[in-house]
N, C-alpha and C. Protein backbone atom coordinates (compact mmCIF):
# COMPACT_ATOMS: atom_id res chain seq x y z
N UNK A 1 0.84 -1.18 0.00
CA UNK A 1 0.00 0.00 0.00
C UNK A 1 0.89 1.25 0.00
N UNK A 2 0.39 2.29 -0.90
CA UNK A 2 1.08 3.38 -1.27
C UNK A 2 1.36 4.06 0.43
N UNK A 3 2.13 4.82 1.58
CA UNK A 3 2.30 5.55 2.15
C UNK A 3 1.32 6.95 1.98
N UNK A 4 0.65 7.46 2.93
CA UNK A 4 0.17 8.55 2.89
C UNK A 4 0.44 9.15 4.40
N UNK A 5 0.66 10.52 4.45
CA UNK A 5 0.69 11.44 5.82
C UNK A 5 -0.68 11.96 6.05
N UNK A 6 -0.87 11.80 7.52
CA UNK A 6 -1.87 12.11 7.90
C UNK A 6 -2.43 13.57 7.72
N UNK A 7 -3.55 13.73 7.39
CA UNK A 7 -3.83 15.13 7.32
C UNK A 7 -3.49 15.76 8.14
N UNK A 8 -3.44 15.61 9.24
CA UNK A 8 -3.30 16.54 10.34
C UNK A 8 -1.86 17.23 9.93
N UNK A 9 -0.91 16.06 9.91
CA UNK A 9 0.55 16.24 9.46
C UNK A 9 0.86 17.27 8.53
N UNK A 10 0.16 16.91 7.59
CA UNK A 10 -0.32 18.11 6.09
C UNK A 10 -0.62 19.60 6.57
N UNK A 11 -1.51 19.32 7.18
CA UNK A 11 -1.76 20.86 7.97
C UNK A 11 -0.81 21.59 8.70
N UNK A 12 -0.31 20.95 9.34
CA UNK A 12 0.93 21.38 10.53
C UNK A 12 1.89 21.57 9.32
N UNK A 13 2.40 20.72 9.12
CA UNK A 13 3.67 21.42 7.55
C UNK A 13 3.09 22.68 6.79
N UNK A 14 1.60 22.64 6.32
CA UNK A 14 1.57 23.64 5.67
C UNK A 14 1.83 24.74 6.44
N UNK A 15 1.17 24.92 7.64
CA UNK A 15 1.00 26.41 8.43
C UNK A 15 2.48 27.02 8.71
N UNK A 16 3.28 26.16 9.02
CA UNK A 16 5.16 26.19 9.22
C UNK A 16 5.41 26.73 7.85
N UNK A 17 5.04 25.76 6.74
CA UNK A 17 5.92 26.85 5.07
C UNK A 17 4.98 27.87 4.96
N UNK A 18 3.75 28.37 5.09
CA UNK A 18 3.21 29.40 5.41
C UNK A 18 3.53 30.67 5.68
N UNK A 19 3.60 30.13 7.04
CA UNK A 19 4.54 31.23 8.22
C UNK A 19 5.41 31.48 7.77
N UNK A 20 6.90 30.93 7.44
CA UNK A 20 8.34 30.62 7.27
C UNK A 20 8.32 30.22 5.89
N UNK A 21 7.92 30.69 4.79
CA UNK A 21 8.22 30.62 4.00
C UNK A 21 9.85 29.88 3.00
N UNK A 22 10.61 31.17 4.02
CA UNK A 22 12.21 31.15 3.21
C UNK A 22 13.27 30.23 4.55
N UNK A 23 11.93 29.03 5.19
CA UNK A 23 12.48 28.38 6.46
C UNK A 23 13.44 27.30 5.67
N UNK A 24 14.80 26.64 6.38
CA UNK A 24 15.66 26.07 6.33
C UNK A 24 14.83 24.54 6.41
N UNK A 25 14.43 23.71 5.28
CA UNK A 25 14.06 22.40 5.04
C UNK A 25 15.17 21.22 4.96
N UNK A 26 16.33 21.46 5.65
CA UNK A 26 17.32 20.22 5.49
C UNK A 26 17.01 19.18 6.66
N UNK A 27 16.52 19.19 7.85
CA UNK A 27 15.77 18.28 8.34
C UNK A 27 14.55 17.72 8.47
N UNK A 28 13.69 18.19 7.28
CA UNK A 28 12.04 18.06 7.47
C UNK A 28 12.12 16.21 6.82
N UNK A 29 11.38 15.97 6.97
CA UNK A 29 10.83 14.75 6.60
C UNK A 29 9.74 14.02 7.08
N UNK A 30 8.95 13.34 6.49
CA UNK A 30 8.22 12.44 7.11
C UNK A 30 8.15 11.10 6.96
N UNK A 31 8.50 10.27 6.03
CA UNK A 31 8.58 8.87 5.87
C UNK A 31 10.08 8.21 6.01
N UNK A 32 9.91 6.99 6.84
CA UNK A 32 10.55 6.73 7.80
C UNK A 32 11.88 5.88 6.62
N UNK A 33 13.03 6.02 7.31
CA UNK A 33 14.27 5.71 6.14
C UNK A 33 14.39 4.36 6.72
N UNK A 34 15.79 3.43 6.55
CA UNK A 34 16.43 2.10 7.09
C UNK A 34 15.97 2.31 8.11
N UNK A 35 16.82 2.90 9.14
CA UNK A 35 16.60 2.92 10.97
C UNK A 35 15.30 2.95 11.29
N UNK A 36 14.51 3.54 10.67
CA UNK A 36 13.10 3.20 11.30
C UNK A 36 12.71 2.48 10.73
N UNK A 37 12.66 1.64 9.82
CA UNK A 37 11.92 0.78 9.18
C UNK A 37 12.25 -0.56 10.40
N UNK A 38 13.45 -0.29 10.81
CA UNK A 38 13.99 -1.47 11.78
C UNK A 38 13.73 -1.39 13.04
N UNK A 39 12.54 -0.31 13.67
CA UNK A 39 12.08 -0.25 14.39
C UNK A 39 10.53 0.29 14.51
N UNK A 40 9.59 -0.18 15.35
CA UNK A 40 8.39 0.83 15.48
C UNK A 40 8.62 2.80 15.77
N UNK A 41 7.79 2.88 14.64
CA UNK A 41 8.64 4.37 14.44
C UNK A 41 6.98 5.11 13.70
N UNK A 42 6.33 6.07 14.22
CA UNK A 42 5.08 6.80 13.65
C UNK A 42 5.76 7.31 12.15
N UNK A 43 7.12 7.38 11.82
CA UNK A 43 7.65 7.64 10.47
C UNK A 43 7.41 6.39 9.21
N UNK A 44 6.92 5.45 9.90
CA UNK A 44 6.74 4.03 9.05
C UNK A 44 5.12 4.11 8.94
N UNK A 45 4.45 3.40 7.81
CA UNK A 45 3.42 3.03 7.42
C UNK A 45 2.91 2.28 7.91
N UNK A 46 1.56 2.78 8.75
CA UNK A 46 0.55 1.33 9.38
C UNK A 46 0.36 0.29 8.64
N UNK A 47 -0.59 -0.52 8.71
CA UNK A 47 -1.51 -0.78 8.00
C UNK A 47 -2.24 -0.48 6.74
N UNK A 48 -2.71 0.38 6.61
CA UNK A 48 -3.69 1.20 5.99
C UNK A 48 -2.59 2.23 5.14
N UNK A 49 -1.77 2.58 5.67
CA UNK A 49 -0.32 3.08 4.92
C UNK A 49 -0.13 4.41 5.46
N UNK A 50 -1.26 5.01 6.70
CA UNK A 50 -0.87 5.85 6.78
C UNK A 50 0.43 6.42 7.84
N UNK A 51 1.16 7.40 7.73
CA UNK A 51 2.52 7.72 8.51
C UNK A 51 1.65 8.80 9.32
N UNK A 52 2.45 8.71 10.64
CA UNK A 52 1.14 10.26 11.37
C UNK A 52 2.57 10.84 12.28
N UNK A 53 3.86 11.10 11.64
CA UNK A 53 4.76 11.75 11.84
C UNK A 53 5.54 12.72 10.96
N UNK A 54 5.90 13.99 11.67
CA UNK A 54 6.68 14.75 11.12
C UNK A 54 7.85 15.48 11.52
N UNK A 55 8.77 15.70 11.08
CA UNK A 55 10.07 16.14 11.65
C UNK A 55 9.83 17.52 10.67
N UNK A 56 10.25 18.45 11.26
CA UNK A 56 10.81 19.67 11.08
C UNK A 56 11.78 20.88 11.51
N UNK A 57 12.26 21.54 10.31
CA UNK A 57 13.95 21.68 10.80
C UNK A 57 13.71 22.82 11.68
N UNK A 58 14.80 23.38 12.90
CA UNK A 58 14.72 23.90 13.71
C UNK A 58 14.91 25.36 13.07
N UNK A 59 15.60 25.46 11.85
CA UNK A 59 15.78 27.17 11.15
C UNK A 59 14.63 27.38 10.80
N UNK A 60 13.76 28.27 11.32
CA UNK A 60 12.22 28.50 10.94
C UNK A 60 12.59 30.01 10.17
N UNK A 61 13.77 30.85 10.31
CA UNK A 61 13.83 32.54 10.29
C UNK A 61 14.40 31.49 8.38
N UNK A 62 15.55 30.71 8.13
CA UNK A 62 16.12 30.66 7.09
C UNK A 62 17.94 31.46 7.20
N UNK A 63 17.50 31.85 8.63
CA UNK A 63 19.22 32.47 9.21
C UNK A 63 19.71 31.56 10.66
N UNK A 64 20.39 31.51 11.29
CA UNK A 64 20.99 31.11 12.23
C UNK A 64 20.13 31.60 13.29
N UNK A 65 20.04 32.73 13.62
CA UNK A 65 19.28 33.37 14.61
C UNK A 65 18.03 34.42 13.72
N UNK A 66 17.22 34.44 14.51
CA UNK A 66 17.25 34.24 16.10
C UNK A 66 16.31 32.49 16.12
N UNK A 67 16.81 32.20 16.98
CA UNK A 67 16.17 30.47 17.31
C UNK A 67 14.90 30.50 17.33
N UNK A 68 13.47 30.52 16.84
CA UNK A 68 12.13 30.89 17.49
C UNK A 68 11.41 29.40 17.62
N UNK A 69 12.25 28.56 17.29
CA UNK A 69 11.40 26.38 17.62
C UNK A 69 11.34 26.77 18.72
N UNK A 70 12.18 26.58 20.23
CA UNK A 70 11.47 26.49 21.13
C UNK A 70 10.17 26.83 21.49
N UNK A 71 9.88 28.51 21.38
CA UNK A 71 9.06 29.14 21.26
C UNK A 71 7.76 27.98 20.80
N UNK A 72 8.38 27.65 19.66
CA UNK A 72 7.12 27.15 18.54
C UNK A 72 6.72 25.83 19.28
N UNK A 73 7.59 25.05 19.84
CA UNK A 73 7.67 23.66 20.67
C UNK A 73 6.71 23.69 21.87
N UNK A 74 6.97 25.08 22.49
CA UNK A 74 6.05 25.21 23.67
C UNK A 74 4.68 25.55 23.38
N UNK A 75 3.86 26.45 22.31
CA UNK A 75 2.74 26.64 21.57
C UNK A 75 2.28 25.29 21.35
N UNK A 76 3.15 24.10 20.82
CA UNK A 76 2.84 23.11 20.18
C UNK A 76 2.11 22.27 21.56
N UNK A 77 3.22 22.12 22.51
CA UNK A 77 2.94 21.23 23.25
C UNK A 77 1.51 22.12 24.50
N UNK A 78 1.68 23.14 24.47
CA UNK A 78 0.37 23.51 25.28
C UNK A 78 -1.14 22.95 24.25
N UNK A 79 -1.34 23.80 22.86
CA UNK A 79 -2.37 23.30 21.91
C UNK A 79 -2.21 21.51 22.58
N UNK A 80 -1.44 21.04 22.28
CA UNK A 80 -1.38 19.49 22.38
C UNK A 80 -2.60 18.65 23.62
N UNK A 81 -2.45 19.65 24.68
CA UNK A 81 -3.40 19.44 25.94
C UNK A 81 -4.50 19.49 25.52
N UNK A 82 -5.01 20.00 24.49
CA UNK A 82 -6.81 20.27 24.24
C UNK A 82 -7.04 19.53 22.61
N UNK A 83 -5.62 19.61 21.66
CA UNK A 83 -5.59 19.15 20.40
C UNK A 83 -5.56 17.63 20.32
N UNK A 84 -6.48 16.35 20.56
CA UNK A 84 -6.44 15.28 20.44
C UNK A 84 -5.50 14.46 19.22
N UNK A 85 -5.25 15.34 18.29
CA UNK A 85 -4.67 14.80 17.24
C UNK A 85 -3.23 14.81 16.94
N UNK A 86 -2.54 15.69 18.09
CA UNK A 86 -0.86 15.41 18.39
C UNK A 86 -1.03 14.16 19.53
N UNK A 87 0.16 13.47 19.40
CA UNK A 87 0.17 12.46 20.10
C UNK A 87 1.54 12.61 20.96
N UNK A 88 2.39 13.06 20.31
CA UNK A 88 3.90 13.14 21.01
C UNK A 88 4.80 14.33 20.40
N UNK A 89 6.21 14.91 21.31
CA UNK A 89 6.48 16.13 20.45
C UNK A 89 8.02 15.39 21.26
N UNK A 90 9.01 15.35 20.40
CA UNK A 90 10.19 15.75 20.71
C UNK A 90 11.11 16.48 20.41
N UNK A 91 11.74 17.55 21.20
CA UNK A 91 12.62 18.62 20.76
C UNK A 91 13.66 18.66 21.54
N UNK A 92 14.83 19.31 20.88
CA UNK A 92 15.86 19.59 21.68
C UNK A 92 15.96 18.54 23.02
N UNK A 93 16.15 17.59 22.85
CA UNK A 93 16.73 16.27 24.20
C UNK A 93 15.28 16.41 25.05
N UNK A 94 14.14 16.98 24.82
CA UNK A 94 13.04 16.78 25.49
C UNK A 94 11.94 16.15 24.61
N UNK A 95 11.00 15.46 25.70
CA UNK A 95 9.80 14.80 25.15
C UNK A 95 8.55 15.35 25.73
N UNK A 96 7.60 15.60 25.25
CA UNK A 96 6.25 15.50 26.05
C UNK A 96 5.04 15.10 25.38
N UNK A 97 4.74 14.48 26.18
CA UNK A 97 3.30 13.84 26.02
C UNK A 97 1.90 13.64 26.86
N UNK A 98 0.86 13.41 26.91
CA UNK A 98 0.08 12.78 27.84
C UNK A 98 0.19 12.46 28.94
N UNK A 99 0.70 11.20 28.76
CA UNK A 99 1.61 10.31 29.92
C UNK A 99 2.38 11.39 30.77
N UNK A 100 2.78 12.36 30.15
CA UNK A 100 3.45 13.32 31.74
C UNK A 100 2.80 14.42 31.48
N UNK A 101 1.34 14.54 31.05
CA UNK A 101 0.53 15.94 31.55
C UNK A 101 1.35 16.99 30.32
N UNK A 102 1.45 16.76 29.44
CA UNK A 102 2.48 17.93 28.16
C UNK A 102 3.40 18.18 29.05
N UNK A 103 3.93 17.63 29.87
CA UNK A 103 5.19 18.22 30.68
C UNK A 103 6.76 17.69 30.12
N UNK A 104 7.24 18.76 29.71
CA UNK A 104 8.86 18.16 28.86
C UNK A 104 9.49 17.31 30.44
N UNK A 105 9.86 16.28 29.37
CA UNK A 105 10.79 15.57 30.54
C UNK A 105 12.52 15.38 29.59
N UNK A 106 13.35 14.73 29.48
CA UNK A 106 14.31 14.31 29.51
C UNK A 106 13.78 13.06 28.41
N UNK A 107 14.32 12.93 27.13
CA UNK A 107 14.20 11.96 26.17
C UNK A 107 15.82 11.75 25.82
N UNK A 108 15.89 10.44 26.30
CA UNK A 108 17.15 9.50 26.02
C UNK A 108 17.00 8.62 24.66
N UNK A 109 16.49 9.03 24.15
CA UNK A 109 16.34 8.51 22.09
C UNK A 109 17.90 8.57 21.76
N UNK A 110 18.42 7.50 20.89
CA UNK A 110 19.75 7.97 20.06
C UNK A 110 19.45 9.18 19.56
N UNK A 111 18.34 9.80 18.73
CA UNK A 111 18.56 11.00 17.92
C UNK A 111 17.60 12.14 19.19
N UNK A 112 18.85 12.96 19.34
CA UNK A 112 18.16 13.74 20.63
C UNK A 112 17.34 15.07 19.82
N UNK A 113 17.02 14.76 18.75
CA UNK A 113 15.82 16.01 18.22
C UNK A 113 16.75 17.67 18.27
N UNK A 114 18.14 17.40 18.09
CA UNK A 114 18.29 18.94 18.03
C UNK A 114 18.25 19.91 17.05
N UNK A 115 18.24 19.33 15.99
CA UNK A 115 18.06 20.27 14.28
C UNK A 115 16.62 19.74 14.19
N UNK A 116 15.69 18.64 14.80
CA UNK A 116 14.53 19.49 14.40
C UNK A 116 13.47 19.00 15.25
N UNK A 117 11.96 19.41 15.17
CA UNK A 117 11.08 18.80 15.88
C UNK A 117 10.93 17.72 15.18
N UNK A 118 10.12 16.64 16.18
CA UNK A 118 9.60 15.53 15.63
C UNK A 118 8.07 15.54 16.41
N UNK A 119 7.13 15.98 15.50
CA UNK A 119 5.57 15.61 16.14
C UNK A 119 4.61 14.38 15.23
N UNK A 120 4.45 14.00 16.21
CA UNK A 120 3.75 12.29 16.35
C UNK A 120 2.10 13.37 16.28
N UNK A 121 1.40 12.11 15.44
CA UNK A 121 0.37 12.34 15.10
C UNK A 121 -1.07 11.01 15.74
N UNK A 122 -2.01 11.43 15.87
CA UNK A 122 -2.90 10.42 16.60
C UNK A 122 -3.57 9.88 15.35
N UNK A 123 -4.46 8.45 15.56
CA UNK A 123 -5.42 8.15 14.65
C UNK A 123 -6.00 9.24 14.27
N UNK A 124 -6.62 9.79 15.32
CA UNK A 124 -7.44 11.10 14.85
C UNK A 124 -7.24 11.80 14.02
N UNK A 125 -6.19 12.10 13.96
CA UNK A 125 -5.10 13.41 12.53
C UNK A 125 -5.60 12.74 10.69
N UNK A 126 -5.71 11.41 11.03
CA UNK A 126 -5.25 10.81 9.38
C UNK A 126 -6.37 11.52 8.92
N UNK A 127 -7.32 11.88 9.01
CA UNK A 127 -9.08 12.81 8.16
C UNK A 127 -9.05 13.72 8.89
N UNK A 128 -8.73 14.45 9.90
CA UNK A 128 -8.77 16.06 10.75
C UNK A 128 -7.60 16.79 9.58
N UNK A 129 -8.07 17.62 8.86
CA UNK A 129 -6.83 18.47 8.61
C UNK A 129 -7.17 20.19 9.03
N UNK A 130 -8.03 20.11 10.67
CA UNK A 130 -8.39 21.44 10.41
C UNK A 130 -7.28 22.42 11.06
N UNK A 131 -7.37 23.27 10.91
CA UNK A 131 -6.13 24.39 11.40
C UNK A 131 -5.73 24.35 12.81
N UNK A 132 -4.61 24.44 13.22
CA UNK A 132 -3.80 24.26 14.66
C UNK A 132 -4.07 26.00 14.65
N UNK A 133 -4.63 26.10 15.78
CA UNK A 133 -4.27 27.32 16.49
C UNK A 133 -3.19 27.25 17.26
N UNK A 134 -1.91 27.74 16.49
CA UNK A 134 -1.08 28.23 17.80
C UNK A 134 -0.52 29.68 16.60
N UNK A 135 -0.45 30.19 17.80
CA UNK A 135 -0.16 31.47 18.21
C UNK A 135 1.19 31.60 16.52
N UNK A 136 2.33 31.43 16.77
CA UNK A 136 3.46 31.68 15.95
C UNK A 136 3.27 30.92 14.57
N UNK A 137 2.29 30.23 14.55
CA UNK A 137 1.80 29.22 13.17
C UNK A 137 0.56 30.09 12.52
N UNK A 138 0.16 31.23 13.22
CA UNK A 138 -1.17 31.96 12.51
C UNK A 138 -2.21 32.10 13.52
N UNK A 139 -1.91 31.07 14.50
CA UNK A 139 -3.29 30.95 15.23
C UNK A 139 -3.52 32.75 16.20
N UNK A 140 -4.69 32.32 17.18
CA UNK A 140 -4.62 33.01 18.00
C UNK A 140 -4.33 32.88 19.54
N UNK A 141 -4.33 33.35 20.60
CA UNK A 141 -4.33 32.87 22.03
C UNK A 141 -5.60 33.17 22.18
């Protein structure tokens, strides 16, 4: 079965090239290479074929500075508390999820997420492609 990204995924990428137009794409990706294929990885194809992960690169300006992912990481992971359709966010050597209340903890992964986010997507996402309100993506508070 052909691979498809979840809408939700679709949405969230679009609102980022949106925003950030002239943003630095050398870590974006979403379908999962060797290493994940050799492991359970939301970058690999269910069943049904869909992938409900996305990585994106941490240059959102297209310059070195000023850094504004964190920023964007913390928008992400608050929306995440009310947005059923993120499932997991890892950035910069942190994780948060559910399981700890959106609270970043300490993620010991070989790839510690520092050139880019990685947001995990829920069943829910694969037919939701409606707009993420956060704040630095278009939304509002």
């Amino acid at each position: 079965m052909k691979p498809r990204l979840s809408k939700a995924a679709i949405q969230l990428r679009e609102q980022f090239d949106d925003t950030f137009s002239d943003r630095d794409r050398t870590s974006d990706g979403w379908i999962g290479d060797t290493r994940h294929n050799a492991r359970k990885s939301d970058h690999n194809p269910d069943e049904q074929g869909w992938v409900r992960a996305i990585d994106i690169d941490r240059d959102l300006s297209g310059k070195p500075k000023p850094d504004i992912m964190p920023q964007v990481a913390d928008q992400l992971r608050t929306l995440a508390k009310r947005d059923k359709r993120i499932s997991y966010l890892i950035f910069d050597s942190k994780i948060a999820s559910a399981r700890t209340l959106w609270r970043w903890r300490p993620y010991k992964g070989i790839n510690k997420h520092i050139h880019h986010i990685h947001i995990s997507f829920s069943v829910k996402g694969d037919q939701d492609s409606s707009f993420f309100n956060i704040p630095s993506l278009g939304g509002t508070l």
